[in-house]
PDB file of N, CA and C in Angstrom:
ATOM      1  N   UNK A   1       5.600   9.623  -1.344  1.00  0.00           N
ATOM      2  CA  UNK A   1       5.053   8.645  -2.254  1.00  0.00           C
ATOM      3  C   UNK A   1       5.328   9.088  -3.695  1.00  0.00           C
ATOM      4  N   UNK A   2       5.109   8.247  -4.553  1.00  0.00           N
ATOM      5  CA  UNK A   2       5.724   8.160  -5.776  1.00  0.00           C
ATOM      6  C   UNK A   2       4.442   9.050  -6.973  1.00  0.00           C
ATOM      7  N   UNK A   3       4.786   9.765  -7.455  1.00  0.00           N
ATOM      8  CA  UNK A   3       3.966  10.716  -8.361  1.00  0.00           C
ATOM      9  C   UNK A   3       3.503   8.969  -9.849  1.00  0.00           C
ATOM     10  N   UNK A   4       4.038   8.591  -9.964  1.00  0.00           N
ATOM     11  CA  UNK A   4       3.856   7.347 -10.956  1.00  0.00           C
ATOM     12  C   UNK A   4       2.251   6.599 -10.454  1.00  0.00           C
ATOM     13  N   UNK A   5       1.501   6.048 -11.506  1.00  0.00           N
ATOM     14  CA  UNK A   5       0.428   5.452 -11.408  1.00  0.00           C
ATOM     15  C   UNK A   5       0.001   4.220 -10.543  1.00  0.00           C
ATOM     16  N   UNK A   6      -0.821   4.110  -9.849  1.00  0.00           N
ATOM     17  CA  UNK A   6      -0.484   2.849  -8.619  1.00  0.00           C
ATOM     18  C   UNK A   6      -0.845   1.690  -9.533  1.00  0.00           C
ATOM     19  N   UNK A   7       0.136   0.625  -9.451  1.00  0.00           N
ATOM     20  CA  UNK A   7       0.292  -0.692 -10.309  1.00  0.00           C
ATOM     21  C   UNK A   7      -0.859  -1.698  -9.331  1.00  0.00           C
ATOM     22  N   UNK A   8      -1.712  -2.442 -10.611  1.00  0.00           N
ATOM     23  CA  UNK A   8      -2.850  -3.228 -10.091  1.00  0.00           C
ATOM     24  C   UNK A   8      -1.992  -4.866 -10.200  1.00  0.00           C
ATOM     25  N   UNK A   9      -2.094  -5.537  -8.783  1.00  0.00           N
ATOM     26  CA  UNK A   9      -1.420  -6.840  -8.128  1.00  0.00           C
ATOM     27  C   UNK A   9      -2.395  -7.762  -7.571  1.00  0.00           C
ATOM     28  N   UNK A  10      -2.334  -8.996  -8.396  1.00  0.00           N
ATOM     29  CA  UNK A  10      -3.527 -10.058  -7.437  1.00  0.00           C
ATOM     30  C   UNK A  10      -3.068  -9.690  -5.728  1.00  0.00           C
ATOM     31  N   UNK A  11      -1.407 -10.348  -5.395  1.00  0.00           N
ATOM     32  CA  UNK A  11      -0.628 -10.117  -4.096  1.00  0.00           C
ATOM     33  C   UNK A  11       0.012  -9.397  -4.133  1.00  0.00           C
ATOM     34  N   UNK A  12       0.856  -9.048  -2.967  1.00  0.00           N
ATOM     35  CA  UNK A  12       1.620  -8.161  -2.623  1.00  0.00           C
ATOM     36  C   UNK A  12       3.103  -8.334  -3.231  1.00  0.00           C
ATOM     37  N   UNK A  13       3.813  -7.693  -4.165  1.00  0.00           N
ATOM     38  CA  UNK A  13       5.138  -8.507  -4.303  1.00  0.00           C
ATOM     39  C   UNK A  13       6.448  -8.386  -3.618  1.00  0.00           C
ATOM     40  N   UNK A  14       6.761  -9.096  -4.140  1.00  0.00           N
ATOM     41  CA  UNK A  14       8.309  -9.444  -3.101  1.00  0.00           C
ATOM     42  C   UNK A  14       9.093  -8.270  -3.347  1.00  0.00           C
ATOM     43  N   UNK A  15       9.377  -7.661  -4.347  1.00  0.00           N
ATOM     44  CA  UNK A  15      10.208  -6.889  -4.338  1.00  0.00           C
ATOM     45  C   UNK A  15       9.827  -5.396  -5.504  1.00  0.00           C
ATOM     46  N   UNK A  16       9.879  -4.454  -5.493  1.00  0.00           N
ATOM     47  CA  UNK A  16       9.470  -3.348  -6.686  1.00  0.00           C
ATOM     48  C   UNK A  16       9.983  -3.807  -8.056  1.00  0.00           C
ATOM     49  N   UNK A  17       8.806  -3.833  -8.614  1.00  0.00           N
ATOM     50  CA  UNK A  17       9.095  -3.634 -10.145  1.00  0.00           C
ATOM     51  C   UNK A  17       9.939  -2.849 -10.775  1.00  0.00           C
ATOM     52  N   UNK A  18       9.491  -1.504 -10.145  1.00  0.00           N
ATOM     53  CA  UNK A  18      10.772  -0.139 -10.536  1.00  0.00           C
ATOM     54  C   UNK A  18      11.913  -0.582 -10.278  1.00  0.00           C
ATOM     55  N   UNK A  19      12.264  -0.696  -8.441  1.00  0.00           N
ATOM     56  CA  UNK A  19      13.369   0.041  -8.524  1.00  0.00           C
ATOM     57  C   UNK A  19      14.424  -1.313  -7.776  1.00  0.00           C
ATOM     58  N   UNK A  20      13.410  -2.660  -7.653  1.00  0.00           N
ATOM     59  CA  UNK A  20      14.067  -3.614  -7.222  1.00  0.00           C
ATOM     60  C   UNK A  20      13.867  -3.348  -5.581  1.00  0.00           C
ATOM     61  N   UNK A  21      12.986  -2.766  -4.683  1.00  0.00           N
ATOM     62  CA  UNK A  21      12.902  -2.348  -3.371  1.00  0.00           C
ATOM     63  C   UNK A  21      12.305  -3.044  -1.979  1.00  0.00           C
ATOM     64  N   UNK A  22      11.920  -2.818  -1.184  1.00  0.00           N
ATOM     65  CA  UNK A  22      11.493  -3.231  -0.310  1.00  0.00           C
ATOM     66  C   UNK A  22       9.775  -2.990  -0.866  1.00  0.00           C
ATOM     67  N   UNK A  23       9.332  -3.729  -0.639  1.00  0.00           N
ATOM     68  CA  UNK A  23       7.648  -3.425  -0.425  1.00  0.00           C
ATOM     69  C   UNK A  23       6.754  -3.588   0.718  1.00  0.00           C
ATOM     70  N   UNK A  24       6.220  -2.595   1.359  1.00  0.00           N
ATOM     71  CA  UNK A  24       5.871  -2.780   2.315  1.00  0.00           C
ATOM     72  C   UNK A  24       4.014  -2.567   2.767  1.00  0.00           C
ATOM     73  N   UNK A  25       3.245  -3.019   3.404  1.00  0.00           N
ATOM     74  CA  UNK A  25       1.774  -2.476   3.442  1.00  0.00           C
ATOM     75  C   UNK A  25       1.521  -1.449   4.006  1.00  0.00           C
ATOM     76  N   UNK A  26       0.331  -1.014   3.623  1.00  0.00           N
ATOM     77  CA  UNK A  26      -0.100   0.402   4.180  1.00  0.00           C
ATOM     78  C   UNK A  26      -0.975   0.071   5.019  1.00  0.00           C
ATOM     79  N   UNK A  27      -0.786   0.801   6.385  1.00  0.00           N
ATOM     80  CA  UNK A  27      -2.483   0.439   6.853  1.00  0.00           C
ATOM     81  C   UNK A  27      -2.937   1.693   7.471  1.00  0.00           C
ATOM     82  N   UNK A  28      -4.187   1.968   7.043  1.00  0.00           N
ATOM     83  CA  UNK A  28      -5.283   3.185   7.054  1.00  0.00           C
ATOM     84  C   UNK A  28      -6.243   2.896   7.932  1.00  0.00           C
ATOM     85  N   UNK A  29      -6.820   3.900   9.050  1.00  0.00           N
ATOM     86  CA  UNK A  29      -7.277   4.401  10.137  1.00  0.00           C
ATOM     87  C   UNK A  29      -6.401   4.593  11.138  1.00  0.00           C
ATOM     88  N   UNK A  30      -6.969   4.789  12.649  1.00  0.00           N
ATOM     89  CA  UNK A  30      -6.609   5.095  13.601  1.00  0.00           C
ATOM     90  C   UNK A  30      -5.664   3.660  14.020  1.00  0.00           C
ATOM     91  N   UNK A  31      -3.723   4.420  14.113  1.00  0.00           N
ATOM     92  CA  UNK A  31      -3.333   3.026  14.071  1.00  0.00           C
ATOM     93  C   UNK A  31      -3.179   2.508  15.762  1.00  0.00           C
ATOM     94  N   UNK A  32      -2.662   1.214  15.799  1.00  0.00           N
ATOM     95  CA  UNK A  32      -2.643   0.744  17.256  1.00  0.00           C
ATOM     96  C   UNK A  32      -1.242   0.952  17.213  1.00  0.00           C
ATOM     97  N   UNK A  33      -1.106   1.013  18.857  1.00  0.00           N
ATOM     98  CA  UNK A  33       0.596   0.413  19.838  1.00  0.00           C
ATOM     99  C   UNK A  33       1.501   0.081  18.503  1.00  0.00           C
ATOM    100  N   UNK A  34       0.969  -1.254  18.452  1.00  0.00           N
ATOM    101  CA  UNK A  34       1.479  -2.479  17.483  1.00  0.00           C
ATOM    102  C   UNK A  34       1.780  -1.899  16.101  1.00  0.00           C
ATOM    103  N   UNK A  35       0.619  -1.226  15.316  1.00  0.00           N
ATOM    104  CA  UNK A  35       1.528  -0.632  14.620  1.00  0.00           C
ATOM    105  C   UNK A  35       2.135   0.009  14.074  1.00  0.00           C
ATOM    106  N   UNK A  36       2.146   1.693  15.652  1.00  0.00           N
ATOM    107  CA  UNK A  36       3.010   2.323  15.596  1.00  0.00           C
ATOM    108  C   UNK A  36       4.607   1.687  15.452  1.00  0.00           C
ATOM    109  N   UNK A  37       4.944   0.505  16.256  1.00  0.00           N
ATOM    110  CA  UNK A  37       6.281   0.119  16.591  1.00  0.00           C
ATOM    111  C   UNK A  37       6.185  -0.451  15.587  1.00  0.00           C
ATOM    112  N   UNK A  38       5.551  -1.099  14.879  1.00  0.00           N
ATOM    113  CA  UNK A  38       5.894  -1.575  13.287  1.00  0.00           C
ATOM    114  C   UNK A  38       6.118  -0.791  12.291  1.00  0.00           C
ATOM    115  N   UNK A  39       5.924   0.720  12.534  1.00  0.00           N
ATOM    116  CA  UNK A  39       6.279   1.474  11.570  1.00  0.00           C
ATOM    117  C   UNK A  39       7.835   2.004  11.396  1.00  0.00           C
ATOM    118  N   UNK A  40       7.587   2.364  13.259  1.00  0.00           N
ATOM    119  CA  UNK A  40       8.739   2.880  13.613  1.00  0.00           C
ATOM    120  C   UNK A  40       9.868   1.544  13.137  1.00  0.00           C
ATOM    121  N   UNK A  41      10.109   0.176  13.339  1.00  0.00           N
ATOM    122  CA  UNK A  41      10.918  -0.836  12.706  1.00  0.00           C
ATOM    123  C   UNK A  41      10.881  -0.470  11.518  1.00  0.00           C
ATOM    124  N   UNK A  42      10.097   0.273  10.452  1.00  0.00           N
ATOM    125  CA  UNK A  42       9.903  -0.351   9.361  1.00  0.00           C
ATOM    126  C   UNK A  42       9.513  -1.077   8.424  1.00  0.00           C
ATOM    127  N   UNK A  43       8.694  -1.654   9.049  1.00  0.00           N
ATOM    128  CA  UNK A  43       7.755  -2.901   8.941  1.00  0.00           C
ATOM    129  C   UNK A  43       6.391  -2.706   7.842  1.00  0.00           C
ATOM    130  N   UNK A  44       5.790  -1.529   8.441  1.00  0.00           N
ATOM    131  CA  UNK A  44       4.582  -1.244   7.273  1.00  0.00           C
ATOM    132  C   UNK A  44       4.904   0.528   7.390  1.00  0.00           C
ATOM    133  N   UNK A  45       3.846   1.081   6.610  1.00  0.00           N
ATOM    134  CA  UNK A  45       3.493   2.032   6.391  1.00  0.00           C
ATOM    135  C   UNK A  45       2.499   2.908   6.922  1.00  0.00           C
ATOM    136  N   UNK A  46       1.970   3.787   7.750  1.00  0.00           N
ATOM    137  CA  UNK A  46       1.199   4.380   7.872  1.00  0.00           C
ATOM    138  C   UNK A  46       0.424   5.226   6.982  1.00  0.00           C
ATOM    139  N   UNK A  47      -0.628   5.085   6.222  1.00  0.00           N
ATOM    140  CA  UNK A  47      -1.377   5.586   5.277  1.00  0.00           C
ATOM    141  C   UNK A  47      -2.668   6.431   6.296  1.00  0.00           C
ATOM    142  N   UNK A  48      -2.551   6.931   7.213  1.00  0.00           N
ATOM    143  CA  UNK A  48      -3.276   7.667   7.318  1.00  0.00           C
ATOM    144  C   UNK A  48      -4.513   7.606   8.307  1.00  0.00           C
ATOM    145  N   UNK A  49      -5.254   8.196   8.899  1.00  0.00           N
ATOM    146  CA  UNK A  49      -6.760   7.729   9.181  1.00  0.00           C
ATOM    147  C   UNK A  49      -8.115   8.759   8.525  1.00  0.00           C
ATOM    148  N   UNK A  50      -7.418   9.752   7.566  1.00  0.00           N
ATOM    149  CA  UNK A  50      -8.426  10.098   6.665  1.00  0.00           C
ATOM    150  C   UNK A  50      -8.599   9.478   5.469  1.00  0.00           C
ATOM    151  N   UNK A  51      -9.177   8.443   4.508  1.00  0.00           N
ATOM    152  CA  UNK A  51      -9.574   7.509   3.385  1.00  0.00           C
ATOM    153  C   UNK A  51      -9.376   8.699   2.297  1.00  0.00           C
ATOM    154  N   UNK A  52      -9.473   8.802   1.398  1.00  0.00           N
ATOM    155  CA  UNK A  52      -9.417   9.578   0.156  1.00  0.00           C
ATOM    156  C   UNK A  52     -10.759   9.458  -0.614  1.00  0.00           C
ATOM    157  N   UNK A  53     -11.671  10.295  -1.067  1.00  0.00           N
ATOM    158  CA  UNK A  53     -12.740   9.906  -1.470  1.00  0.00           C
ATOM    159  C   UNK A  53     -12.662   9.233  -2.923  1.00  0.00           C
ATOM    160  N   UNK A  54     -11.678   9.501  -3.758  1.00  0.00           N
ATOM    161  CA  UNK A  54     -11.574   8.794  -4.804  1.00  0.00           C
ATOM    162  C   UNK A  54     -10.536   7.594  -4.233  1.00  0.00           C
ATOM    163  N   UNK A  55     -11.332   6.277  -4.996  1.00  0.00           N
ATOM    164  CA  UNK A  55     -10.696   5.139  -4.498  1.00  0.00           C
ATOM    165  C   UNK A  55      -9.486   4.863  -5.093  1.00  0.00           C
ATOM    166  N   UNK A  56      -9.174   5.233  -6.577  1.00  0.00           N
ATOM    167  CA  UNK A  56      -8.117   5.204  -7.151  1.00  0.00           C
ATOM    168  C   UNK A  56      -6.971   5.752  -6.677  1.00  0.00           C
ATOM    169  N   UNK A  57      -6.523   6.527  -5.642  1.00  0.00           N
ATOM    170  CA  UNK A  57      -5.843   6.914  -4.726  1.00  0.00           C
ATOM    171  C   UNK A  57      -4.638   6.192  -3.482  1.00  0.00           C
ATOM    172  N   UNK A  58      -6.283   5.245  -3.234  1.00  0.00           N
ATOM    173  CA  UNK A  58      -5.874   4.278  -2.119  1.00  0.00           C
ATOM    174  C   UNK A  58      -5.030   3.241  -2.780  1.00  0.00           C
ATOM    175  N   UNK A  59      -3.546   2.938  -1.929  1.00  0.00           N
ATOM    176  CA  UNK A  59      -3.069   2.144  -2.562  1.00  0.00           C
ATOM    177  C   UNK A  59      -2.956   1.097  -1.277  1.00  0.00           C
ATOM    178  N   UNK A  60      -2.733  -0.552  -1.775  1.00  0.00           N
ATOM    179  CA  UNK A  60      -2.138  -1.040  -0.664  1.00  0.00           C
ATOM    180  C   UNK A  60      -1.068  -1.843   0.416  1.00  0.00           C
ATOM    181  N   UNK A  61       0.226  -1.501  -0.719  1.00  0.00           N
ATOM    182  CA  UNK A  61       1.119  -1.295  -0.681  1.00  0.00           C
ATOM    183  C   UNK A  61       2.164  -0.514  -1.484  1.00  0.00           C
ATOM    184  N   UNK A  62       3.485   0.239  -0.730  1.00  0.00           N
ATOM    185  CA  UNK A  62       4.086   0.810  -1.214  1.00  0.00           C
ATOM    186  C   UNK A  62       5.585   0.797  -1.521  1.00  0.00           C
ATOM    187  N   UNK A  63       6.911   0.904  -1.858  1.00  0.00           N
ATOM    188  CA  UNK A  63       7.923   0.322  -2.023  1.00  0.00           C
ATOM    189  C   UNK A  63       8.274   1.438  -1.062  1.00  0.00           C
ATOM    190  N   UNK A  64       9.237   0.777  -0.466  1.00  0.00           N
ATOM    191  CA  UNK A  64       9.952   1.897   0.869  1.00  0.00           C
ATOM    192  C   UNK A  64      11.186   2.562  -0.028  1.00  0.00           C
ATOM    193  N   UNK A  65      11.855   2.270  -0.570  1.00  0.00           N
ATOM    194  CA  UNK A  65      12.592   3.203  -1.873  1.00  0.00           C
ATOM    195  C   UNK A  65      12.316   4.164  -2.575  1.00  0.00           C
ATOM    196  N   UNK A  66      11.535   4.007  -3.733  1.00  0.00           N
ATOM    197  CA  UNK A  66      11.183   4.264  -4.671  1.00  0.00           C
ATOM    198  C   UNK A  66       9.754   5.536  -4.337  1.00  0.00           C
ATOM    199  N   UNK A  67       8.770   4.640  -3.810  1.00  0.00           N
ATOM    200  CA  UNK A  67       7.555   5.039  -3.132  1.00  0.00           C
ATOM    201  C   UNK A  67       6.570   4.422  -4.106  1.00  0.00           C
ATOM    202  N   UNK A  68       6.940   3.806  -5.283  1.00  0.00           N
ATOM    203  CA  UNK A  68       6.063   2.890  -6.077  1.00  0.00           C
ATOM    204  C   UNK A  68       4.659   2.263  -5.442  1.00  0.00           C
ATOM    205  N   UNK A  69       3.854   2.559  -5.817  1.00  0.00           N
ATOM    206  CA  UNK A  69       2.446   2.303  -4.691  1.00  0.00           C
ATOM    207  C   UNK A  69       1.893   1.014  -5.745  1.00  0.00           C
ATOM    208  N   UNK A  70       1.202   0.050  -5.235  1.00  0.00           N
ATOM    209  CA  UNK A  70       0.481  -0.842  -5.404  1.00  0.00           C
ATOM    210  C   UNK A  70      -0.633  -1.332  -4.712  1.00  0.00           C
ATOM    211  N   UNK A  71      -1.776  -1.877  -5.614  1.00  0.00           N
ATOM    212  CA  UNK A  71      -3.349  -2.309  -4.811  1.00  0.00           C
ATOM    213  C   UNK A  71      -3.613  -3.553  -5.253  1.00  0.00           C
ATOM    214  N   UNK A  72      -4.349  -4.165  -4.130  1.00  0.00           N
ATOM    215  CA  UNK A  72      -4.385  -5.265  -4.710  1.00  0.00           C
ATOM    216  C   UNK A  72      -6.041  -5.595  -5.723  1.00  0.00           C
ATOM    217  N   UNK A  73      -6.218  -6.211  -6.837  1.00  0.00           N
ATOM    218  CA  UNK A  73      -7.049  -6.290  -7.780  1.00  0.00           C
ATOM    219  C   UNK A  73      -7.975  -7.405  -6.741  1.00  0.00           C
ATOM    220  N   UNK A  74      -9.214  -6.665  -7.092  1.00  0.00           N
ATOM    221  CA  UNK A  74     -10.430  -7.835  -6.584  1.00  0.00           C
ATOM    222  C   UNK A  74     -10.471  -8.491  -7.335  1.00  0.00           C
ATOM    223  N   UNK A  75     -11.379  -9.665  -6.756  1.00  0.00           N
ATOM    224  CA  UNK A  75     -11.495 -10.580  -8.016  1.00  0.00           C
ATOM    225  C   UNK A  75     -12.993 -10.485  -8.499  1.00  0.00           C
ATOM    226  N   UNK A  76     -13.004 -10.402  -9.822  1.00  0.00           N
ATOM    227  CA  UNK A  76     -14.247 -10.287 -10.759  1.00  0.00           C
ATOM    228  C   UNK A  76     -15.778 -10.152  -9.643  1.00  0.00           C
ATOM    229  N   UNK A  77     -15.930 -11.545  -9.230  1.00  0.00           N
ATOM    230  CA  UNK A  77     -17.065 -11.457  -8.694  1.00  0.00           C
ATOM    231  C   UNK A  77     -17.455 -11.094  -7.371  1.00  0.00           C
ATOM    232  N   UNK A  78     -16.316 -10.045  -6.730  1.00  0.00           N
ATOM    233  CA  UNK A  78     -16.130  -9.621  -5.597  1.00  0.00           C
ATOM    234  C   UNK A  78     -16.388  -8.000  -6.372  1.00  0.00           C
ATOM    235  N   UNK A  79     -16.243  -7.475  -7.497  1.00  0.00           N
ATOM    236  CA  UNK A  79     -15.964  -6.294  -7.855  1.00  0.00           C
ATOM    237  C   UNK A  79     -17.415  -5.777  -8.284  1.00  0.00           C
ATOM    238  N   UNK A  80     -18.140  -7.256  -8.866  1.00  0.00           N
ATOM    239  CA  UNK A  80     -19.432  -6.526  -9.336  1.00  0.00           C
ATOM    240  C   UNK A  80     -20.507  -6.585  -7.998  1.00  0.00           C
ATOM    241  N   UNK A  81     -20.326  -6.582  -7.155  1.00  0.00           N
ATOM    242  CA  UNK A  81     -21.046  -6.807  -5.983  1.00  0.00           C
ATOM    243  C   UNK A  81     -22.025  -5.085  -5.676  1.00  0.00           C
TER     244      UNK A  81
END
């Protein structure tokens, strides 16, 4: 993964800002069948099944190139909850 700051995204984007790349999701806990073989394709990312205690960390997607990480931004009244 990419030492650079994780970029805040309403969605997921189509392609890296950096480096012009693939972008792909991360998904965190214990993964299934499904998406082990989605990793193994290429498809998403495996982020892990230990969480990071600082949230600024967690990203939730990442560019398969580059390693450019991205999260997606709550929205306002989902954040002050």
């Amino acid at each position: 993964m990419s030492d650079s700051p994780i970029i805040s995204k309403k969605r997921k984007p189509c392609k890296c800002q950096r480096c012009g790349g693939t972008v792909l999701p991360i998904v965190y806990g214990f993964p299934t069948h499904a998406a082990f073989e989605a990793a193994e394709k290429g498809e998403l990312i495996l982020g892990g099944c230990c969480i990071p205690e600082n949230v600024s960390e967690i990203a939730d997607w990442v560019c398969k190139e580059c390693g450019q990480r991205y999260y997606k931004t709550m929205p306002k009244e989902l954040s002050e909850l």
